[in-house]
PDB file of N, CA and C in Angstrom:
ATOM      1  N   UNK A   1       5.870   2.050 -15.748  1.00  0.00           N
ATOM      2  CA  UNK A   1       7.267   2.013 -15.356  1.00  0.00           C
ATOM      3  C   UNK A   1       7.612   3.226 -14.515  1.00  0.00           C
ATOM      4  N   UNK A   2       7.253   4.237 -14.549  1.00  0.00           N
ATOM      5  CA  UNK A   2       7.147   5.498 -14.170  1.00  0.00           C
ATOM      6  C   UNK A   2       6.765   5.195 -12.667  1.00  0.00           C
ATOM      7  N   UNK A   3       5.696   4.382 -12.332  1.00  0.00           N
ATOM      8  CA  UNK A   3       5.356   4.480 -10.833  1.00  0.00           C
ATOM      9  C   UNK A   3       6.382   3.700 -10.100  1.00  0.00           C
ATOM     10  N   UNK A   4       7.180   2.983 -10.871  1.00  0.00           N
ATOM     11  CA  UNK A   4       8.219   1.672  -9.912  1.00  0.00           C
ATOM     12  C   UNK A   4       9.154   2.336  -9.889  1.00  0.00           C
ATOM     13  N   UNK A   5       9.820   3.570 -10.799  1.00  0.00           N
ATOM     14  CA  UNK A   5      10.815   4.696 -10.418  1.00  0.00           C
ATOM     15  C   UNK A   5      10.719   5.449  -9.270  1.00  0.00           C
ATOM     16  N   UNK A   6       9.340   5.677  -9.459  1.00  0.00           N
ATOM     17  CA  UNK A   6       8.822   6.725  -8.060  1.00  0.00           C
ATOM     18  C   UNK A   6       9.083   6.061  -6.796  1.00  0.00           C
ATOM     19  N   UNK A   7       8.746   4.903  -6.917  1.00  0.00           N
ATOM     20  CA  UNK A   7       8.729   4.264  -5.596  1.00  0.00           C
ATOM     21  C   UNK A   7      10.056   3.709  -5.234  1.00  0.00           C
ATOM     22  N   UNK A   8      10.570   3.859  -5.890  1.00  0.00           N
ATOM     23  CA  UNK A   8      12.327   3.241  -5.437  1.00  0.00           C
ATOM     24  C   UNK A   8      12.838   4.609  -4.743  1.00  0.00           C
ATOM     25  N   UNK A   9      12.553   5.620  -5.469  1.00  0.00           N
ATOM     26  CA  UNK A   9      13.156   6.643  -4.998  1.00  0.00           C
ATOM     27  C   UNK A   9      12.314   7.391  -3.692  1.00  0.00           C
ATOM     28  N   UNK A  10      10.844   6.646  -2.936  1.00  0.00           N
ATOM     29  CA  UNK A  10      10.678   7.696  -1.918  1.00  0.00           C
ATOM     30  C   UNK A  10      10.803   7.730  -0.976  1.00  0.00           C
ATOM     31  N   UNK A  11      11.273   8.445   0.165  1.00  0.00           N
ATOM     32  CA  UNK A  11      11.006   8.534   1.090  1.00  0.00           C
ATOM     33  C   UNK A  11      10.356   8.020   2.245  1.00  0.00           C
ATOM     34  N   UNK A  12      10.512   7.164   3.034  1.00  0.00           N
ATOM     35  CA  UNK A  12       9.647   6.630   3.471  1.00  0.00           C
ATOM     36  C   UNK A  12       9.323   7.554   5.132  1.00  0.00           C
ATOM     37  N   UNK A  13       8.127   7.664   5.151  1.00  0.00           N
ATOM     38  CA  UNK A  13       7.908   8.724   6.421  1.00  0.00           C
ATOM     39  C   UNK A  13       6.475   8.343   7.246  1.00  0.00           C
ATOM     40  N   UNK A  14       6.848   8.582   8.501  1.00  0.00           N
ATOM     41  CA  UNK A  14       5.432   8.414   9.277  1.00  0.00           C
ATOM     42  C   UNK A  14       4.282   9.027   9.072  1.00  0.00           C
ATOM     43  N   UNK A  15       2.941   8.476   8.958  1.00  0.00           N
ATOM     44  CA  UNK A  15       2.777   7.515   9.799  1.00  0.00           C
ATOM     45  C   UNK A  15       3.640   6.293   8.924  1.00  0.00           C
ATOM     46  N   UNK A  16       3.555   5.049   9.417  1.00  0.00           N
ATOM     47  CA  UNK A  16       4.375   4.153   8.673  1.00  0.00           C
ATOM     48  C   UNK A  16       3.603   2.677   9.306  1.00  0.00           C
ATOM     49  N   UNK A  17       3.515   1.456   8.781  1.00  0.00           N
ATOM     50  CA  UNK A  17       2.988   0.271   8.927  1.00  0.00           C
ATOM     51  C   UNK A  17       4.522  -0.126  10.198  1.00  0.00           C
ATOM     52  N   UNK A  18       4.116  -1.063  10.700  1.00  0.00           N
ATOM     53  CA  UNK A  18       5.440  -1.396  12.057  1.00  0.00           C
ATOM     54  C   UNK A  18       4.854  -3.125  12.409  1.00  0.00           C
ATOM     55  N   UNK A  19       5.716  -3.935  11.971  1.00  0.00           N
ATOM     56  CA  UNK A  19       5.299  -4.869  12.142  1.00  0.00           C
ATOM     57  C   UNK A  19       6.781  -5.958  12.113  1.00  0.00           C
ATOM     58  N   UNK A  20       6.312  -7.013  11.410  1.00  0.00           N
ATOM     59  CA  UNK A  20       7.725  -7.980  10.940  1.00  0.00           C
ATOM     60  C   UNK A  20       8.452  -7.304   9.550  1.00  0.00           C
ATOM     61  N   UNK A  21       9.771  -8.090   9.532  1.00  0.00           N
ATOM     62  CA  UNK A  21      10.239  -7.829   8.204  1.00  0.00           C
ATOM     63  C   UNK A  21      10.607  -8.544   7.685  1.00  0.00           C
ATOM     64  N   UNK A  22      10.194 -10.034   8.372  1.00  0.00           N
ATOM     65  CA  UNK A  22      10.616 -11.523   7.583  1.00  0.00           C
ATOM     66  C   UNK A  22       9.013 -11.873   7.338  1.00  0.00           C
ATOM     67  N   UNK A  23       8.026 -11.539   7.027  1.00  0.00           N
ATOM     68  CA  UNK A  23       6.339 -11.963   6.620  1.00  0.00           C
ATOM     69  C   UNK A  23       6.680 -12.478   4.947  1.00  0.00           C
ATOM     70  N   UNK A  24       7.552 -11.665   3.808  1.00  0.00           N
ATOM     71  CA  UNK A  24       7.469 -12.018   2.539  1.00  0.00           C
ATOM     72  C   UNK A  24       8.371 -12.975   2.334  1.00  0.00           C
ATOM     73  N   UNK A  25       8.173 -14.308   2.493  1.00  0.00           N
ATOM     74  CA  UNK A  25       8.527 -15.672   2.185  1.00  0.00           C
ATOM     75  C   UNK A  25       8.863 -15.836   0.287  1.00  0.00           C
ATOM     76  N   UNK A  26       7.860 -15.299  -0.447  1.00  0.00           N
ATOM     77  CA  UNK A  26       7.866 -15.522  -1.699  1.00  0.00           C
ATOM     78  C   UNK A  26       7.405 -14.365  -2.405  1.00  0.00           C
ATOM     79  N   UNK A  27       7.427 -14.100  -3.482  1.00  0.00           N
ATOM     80  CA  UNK A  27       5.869 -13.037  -4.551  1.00  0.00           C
ATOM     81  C   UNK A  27       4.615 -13.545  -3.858  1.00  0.00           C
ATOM     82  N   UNK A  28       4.157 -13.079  -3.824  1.00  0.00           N
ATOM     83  CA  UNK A  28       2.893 -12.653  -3.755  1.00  0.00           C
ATOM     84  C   UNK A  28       1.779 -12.796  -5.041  1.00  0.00           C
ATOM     85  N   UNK A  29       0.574 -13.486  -4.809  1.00  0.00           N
ATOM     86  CA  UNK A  29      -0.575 -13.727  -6.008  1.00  0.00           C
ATOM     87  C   UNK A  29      -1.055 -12.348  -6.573  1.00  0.00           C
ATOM     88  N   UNK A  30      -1.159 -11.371  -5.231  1.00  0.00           N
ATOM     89  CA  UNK A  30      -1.871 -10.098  -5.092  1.00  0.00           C
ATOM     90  C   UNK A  30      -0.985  -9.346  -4.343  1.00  0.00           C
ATOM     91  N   UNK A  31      -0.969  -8.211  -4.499  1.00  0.00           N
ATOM     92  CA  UNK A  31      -0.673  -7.033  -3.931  1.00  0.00           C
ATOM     93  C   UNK A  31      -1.401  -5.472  -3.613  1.00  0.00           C
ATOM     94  N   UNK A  32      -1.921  -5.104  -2.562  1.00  0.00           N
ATOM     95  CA  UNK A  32      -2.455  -3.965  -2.299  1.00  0.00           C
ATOM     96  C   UNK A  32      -1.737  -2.441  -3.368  1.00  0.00           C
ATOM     97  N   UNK A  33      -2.754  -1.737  -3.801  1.00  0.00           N
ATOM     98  CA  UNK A  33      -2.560  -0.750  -4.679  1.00  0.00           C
ATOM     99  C   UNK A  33      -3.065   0.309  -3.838  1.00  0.00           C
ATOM    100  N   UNK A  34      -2.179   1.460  -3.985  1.00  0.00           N
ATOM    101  CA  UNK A  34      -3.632   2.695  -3.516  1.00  0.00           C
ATOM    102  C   UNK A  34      -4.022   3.476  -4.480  1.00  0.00           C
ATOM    103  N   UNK A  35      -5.427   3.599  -4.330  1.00  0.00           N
ATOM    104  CA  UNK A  35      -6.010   4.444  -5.525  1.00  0.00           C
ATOM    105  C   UNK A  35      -5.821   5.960  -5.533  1.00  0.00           C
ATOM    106  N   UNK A  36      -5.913   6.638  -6.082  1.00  0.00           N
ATOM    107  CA  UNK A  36      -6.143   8.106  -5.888  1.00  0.00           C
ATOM    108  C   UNK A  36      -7.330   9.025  -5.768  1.00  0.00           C
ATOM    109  N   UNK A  37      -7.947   7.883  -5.219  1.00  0.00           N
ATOM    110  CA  UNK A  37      -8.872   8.242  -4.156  1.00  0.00           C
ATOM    111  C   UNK A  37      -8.170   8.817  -2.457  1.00  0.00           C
ATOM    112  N   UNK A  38      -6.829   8.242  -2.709  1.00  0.00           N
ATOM    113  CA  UNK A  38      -6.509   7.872  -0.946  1.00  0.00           C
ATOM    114  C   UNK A  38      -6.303   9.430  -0.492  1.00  0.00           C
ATOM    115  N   UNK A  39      -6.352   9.599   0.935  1.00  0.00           N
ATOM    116  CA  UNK A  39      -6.625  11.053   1.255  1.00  0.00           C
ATOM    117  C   UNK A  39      -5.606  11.050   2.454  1.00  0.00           C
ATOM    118  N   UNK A  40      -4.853   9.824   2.618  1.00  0.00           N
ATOM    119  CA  UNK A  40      -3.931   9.691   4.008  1.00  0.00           C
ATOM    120  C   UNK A  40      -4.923   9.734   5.284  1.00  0.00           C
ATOM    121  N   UNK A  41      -6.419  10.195   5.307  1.00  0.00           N
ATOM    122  CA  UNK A  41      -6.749  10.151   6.210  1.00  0.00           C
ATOM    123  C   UNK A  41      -6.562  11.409   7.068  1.00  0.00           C
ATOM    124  N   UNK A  42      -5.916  12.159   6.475  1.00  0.00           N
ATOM    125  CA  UNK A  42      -5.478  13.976   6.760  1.00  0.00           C
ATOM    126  C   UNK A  42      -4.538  13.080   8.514  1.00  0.00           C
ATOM    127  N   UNK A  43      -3.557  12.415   7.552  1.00  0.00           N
ATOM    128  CA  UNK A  43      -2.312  11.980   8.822  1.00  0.00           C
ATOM    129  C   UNK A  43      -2.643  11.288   9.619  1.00  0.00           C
ATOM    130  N   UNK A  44      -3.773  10.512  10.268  1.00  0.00           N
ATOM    131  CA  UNK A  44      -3.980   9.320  10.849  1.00  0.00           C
ATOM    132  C   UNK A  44      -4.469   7.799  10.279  1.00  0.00           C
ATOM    133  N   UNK A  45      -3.928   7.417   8.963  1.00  0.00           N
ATOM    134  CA  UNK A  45      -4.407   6.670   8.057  1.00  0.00           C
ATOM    135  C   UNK A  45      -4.667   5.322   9.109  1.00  0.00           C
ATOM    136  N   UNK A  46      -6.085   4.866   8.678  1.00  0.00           N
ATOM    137  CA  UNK A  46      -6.090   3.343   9.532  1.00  0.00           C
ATOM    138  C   UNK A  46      -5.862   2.532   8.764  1.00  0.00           C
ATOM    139  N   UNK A  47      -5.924   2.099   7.769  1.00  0.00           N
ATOM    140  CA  UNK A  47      -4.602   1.214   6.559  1.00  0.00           C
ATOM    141  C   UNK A  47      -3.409   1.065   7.356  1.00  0.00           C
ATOM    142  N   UNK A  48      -2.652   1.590   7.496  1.00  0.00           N
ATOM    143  CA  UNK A  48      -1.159   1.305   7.885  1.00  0.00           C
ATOM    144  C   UNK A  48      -1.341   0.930   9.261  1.00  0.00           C
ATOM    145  N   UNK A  49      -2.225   0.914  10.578  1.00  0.00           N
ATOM    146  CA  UNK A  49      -2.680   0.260  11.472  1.00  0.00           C
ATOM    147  C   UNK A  49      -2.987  -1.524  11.534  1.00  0.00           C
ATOM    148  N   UNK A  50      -3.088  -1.853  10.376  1.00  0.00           N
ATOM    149  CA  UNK A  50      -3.780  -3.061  10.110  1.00  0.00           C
ATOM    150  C   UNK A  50      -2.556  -4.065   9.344  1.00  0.00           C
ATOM    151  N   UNK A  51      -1.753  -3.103   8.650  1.00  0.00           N
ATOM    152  CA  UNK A  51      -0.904  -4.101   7.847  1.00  0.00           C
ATOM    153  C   UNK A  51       0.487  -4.417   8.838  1.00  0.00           C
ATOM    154  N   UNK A  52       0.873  -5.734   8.318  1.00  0.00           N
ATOM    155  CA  UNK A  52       1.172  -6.592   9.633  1.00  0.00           C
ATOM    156  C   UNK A  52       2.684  -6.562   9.111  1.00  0.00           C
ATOM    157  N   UNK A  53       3.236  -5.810   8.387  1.00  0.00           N
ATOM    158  CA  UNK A  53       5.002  -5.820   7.441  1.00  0.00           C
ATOM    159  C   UNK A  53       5.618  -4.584   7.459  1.00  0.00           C
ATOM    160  N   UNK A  54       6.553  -4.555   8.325  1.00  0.00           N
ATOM    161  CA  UNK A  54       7.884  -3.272   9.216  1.00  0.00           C
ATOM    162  C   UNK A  54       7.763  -2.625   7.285  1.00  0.00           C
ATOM    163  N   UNK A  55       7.441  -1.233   7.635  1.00  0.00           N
ATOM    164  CA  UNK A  55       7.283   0.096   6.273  1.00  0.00           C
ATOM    165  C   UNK A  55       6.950  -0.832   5.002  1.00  0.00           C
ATOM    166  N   UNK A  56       5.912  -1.545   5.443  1.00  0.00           N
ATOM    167  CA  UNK A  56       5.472  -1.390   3.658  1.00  0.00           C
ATOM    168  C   UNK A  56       4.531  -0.803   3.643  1.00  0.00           C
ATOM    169  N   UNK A  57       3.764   0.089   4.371  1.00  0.00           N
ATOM    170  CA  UNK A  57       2.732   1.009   4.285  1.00  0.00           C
ATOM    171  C   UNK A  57       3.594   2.851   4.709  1.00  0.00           C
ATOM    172  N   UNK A  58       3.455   3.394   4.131  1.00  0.00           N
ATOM    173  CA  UNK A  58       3.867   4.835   4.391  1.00  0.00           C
ATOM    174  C   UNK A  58       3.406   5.919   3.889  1.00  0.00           C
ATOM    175  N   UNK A  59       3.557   7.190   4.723  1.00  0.00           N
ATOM    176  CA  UNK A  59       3.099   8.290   4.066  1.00  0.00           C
ATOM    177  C   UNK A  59       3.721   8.987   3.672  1.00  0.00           C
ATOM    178  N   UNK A  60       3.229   9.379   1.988  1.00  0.00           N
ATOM    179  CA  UNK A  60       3.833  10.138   1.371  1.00  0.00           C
ATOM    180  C   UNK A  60       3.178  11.683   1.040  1.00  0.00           C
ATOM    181  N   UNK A  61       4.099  12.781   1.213  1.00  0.00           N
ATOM    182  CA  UNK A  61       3.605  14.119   1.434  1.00  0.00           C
ATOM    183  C   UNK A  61       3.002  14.687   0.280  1.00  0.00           C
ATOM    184  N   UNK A  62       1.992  15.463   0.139  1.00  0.00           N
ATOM    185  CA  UNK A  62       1.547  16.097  -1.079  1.00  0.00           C
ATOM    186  C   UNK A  62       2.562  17.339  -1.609  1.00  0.00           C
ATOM    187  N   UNK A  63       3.500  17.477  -1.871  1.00  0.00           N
ATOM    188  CA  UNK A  63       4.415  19.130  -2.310  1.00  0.00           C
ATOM    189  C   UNK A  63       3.081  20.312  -2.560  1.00  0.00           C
ATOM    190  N   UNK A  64       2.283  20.166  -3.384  1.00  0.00           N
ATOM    191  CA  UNK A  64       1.670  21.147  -3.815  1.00  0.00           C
ATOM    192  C   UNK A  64       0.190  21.367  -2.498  1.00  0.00           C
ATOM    193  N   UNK A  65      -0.230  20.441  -2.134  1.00  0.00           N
ATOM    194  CA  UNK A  65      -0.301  21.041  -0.957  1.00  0.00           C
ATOM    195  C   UNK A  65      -0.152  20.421   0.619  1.00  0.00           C
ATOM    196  N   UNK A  66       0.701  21.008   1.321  1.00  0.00           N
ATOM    197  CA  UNK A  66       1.104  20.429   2.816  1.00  0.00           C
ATOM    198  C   UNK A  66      -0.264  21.072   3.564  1.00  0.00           C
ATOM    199  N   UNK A  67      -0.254  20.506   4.476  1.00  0.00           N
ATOM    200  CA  UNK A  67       0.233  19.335   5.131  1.00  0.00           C
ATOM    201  C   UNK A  67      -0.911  18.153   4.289  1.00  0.00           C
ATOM    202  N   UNK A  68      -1.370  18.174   3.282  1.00  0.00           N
ATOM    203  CA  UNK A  68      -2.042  16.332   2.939  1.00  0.00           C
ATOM    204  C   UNK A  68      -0.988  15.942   2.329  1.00  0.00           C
ATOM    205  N   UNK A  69      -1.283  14.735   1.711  1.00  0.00           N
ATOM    206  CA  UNK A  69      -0.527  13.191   1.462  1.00  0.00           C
ATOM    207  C   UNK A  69      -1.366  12.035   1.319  1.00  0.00           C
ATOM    208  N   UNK A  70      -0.402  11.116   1.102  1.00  0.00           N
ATOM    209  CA  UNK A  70      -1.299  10.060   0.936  1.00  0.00           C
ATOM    210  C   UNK A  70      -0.539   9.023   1.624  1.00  0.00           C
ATOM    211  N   UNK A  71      -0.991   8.175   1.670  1.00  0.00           N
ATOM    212  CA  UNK A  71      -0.552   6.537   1.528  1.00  0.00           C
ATOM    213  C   UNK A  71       0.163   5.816   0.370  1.00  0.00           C
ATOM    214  N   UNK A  72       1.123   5.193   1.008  1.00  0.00           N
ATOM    215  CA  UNK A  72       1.850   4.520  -0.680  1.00  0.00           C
ATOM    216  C   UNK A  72       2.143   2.914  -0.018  1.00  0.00           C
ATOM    217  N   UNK A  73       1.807   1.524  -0.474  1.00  0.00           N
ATOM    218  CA  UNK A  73       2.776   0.524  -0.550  1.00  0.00           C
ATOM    219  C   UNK A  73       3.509   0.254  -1.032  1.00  0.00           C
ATOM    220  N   UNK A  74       4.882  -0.302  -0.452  1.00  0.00           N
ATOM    221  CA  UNK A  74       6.194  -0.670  -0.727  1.00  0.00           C
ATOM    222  C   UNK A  74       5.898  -2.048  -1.690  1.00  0.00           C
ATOM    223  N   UNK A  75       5.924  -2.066  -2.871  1.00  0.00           N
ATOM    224  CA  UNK A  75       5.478  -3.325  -3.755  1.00  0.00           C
ATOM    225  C   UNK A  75       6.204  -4.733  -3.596  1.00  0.00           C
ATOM    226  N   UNK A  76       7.840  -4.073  -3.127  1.00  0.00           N
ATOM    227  CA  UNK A  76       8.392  -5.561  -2.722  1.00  0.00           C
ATOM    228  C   UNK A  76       8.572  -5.829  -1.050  1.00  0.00           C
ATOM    229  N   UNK A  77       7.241  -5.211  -0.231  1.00  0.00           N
ATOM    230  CA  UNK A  77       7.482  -5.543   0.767  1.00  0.00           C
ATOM    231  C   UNK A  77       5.818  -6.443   0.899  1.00  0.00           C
ATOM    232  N   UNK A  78       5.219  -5.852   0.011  1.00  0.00           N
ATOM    233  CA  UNK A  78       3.331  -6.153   0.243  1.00  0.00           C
ATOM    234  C   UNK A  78       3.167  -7.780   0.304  1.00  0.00           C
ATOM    235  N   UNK A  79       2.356  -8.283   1.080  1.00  0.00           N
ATOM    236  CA  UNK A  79       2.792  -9.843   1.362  1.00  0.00           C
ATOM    237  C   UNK A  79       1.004 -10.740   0.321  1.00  0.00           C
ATOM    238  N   UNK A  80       0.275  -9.436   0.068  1.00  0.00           N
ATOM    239  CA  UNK A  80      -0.972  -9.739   0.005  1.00  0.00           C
ATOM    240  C   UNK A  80      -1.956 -10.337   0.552  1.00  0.00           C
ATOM    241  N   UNK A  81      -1.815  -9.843   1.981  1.00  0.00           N
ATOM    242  CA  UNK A  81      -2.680 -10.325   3.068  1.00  0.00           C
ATOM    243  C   UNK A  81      -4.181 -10.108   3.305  1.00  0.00           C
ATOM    244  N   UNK A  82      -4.538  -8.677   2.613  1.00  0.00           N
ATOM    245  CA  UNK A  82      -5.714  -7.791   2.659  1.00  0.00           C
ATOM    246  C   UNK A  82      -6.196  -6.971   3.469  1.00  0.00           C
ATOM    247  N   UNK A  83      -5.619  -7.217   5.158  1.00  0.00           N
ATOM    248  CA  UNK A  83      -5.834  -6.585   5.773  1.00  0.00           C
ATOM    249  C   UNK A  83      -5.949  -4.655   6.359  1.00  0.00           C
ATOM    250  N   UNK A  84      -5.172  -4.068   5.108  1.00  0.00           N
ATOM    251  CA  UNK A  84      -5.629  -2.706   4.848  1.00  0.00           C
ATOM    252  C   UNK A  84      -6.248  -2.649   4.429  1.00  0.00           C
ATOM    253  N   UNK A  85      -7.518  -2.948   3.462  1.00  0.00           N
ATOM    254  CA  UNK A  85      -8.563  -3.176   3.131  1.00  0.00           C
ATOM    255  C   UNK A  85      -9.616  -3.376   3.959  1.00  0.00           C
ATOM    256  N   UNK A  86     -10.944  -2.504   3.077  1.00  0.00           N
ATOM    257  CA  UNK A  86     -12.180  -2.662   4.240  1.00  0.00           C
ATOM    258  C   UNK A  86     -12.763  -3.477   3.646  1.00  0.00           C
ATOM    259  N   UNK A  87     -12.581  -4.287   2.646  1.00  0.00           N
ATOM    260  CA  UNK A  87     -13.538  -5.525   1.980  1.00  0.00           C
ATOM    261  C   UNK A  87     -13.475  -6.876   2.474  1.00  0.00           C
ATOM    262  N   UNK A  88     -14.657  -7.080   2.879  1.00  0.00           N
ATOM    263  CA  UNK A  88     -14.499  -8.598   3.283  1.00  0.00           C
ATOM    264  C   UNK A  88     -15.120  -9.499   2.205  1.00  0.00           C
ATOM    265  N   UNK A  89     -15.630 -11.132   3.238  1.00  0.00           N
ATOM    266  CA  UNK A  89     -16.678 -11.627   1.951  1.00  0.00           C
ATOM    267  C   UNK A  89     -17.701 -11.122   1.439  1.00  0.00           C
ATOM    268  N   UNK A  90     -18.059 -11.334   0.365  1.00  0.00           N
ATOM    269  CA  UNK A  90     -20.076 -10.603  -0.115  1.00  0.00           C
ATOM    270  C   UNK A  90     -19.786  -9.256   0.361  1.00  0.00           C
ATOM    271  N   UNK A  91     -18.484  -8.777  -0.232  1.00  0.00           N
ATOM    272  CA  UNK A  91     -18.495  -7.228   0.252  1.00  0.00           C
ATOM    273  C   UNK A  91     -19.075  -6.410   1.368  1.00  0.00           C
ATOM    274  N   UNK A  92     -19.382  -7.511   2.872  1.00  0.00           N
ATOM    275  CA  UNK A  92     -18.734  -6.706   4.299  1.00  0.00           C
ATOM    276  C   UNK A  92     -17.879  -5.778   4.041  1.00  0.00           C
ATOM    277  N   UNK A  93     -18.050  -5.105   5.212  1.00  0.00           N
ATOM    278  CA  UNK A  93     -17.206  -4.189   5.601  1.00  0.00           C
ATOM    279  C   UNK A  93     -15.953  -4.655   6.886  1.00  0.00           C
ATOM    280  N   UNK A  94     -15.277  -4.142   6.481  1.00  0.00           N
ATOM    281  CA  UNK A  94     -14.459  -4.533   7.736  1.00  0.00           C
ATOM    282  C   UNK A  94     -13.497  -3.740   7.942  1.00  0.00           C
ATOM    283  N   UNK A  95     -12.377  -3.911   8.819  1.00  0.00           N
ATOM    284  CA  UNK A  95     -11.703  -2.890   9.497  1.00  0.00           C
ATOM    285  C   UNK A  95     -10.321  -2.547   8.174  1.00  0.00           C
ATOM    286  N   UNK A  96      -9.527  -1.181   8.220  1.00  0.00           N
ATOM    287  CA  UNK A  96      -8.528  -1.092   6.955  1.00  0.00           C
ATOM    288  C   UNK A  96      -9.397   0.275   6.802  1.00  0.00           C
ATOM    289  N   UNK A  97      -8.889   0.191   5.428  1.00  0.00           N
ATOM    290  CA  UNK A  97      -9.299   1.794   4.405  1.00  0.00           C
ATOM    291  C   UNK A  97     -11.393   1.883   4.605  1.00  0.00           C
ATOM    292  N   UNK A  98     -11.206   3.298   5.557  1.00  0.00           N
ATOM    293  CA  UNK A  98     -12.326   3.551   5.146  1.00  0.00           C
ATOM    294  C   UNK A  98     -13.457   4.451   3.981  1.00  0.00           C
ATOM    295  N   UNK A  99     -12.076   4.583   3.361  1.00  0.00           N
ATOM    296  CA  UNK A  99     -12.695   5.267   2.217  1.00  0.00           C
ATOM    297  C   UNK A  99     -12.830   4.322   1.024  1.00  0.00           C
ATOM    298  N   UNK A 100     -12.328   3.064   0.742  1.00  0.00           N
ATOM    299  CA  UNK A 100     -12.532   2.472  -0.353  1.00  0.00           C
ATOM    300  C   UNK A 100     -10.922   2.508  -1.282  1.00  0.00           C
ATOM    301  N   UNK A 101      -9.833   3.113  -0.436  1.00  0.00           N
ATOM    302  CA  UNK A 101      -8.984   3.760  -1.584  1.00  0.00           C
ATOM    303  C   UNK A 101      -7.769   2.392  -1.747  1.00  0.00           C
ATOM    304  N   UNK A 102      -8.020   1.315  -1.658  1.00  0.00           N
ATOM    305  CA  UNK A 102      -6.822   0.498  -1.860  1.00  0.00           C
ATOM    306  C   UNK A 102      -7.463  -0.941  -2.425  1.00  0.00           C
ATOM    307  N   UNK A 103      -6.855  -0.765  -3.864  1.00  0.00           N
ATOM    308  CA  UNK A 103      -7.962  -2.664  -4.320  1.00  0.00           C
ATOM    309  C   UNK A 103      -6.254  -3.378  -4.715  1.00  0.00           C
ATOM    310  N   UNK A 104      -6.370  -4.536  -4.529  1.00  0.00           N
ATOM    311  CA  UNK A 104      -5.713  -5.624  -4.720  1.00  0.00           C
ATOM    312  C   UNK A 104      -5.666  -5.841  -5.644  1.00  0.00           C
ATOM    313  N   UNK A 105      -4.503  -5.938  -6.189  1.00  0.00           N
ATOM    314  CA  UNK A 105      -4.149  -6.464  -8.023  1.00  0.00           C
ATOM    315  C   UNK A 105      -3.214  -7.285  -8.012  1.00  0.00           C
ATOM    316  N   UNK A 106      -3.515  -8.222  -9.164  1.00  0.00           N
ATOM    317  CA  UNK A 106      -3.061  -9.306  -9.402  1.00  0.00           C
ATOM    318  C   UNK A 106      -1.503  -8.920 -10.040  1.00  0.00           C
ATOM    319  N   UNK A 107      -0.655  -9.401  -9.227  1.00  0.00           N
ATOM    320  CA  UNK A 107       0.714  -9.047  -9.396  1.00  0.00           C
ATOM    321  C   UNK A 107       1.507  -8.982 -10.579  1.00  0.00           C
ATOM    322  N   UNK A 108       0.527 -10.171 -11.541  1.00  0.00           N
ATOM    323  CA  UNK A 108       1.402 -10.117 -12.948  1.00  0.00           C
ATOM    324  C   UNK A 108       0.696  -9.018 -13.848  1.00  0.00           C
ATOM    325  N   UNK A 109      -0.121  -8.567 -13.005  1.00  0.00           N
ATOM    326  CA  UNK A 109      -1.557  -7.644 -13.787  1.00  0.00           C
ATOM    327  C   UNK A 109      -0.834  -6.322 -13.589  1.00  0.00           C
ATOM    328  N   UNK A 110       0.417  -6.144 -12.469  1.00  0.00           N
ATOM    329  CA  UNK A 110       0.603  -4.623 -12.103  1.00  0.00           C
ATOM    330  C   UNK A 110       2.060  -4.836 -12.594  1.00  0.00           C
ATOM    331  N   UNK A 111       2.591  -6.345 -12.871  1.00  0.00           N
ATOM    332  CA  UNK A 111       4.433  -6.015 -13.218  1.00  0.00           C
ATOM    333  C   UNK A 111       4.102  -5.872 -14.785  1.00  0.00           C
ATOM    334  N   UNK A 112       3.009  -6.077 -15.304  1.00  0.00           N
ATOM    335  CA  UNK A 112       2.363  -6.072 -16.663  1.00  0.00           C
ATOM    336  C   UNK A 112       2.856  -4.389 -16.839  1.00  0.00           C
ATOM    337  N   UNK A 113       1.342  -3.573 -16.175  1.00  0.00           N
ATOM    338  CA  UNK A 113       1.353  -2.276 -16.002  1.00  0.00           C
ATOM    339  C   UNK A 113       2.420  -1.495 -15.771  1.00  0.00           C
ATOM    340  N   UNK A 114       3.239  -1.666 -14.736  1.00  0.00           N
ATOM    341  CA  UNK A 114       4.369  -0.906 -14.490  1.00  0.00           C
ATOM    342  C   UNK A 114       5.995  -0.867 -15.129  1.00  0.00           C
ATOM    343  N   UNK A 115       6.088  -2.159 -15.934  1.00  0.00           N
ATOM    344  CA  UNK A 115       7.306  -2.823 -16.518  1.00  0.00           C
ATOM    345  C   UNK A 115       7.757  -3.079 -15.272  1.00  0.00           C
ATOM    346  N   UNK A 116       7.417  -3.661 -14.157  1.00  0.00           N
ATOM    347  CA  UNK A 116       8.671  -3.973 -13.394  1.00  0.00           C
ATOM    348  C   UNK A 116       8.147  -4.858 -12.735  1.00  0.00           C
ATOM    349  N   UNK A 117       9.677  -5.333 -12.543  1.00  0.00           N
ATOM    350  CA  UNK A 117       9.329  -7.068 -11.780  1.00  0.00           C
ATOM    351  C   UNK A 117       9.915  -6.928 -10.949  1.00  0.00           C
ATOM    352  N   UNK A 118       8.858  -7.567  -9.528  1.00  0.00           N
ATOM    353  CA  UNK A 118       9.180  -7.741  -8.065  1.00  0.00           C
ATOM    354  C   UNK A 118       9.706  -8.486  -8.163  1.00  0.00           C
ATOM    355  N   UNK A 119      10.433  -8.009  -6.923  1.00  0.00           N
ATOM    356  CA  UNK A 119      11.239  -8.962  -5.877  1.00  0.00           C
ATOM    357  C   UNK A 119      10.746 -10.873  -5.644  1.00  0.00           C
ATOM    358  N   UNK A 120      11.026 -11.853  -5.457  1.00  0.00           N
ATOM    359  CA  UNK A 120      10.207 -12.994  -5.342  1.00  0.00           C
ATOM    360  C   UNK A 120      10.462 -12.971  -3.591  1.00  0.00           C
TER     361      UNK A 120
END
C-alpha cells in the first residue's frame, strides 16, 4: 500500500515516455513493474523510448544521491504492452530495458501486493 501512496504523490519529471493518452481502453491483464535493479540509465533510460502512453514512464530522482534516479511506471496509465522490456519469445532479447530491470506482473498479483485498485 505504501508504494500506491508514493506514486500518487510523485512528481513526474523528464526523461518521460511521450506518446498517446487515450491507449488505456480498460485494466490491463499485466502491468510493467520496475525492479530495483533500475539505474535510470544515469538519465538516458531506453525504457521510456519504447513505451507508446503520454507519462506513464518517468524519472524519478534519487534525494540521497543526485544526480541518479530511476525509472517509475504510472500504474493507471501502464496499458501492458511490453514494449519497455528487453524480453521477447524463448527469452530473445530485444529492444526496452537493457539491464533486465522491469518484469510484468499480473495486475491482480500487484493490486493483491499493494492494497490498491487500479483504475479500469
Amino acid at each position: 500500500m505504501a508504494e500506491a501512496a508514493v506514486l500518487e504523490t510523485l512528481v513526474k519529471m523528464e526523461p518521460m515516455s511521450h506518446g498517446r493518452a487515450d491507449l488505456r481502453k480498460k485494466k490491463p491483464k499485466i502491468l510493467a513493474v520496475i525492479l530495483d535493479n533500475c539505474t535510470g540509465c544515469a538519465g538516458s533510460p531506453a525504457c521510456v523510448e519504447y513505451c507508446p502512453v503520454d507519462a506513464c514512464m518517468f524519472w524519478v530522482p534519487d534525494l540521497d544521491y543526485p544526480p541518479n534516479g530511476r525509472i517509475e511506471v504510472d500504474p493507471n496509465l501502464c496499458i501492458g504492452c511490453k514494449l519497455c522490456t528487453s524480453k521477447g519469445p524463448d527469452g530473445t532479447f530485444l529492444e526496452g530495458c537493457p539491464w533486465d530491470a522491469i518484469e510484468m506482473m499480473d495486475v491482480k498479483e500487484w493490486e493483491t501486493r499493494t492494497g490498491f485498485q487500479l483504475n479500469p
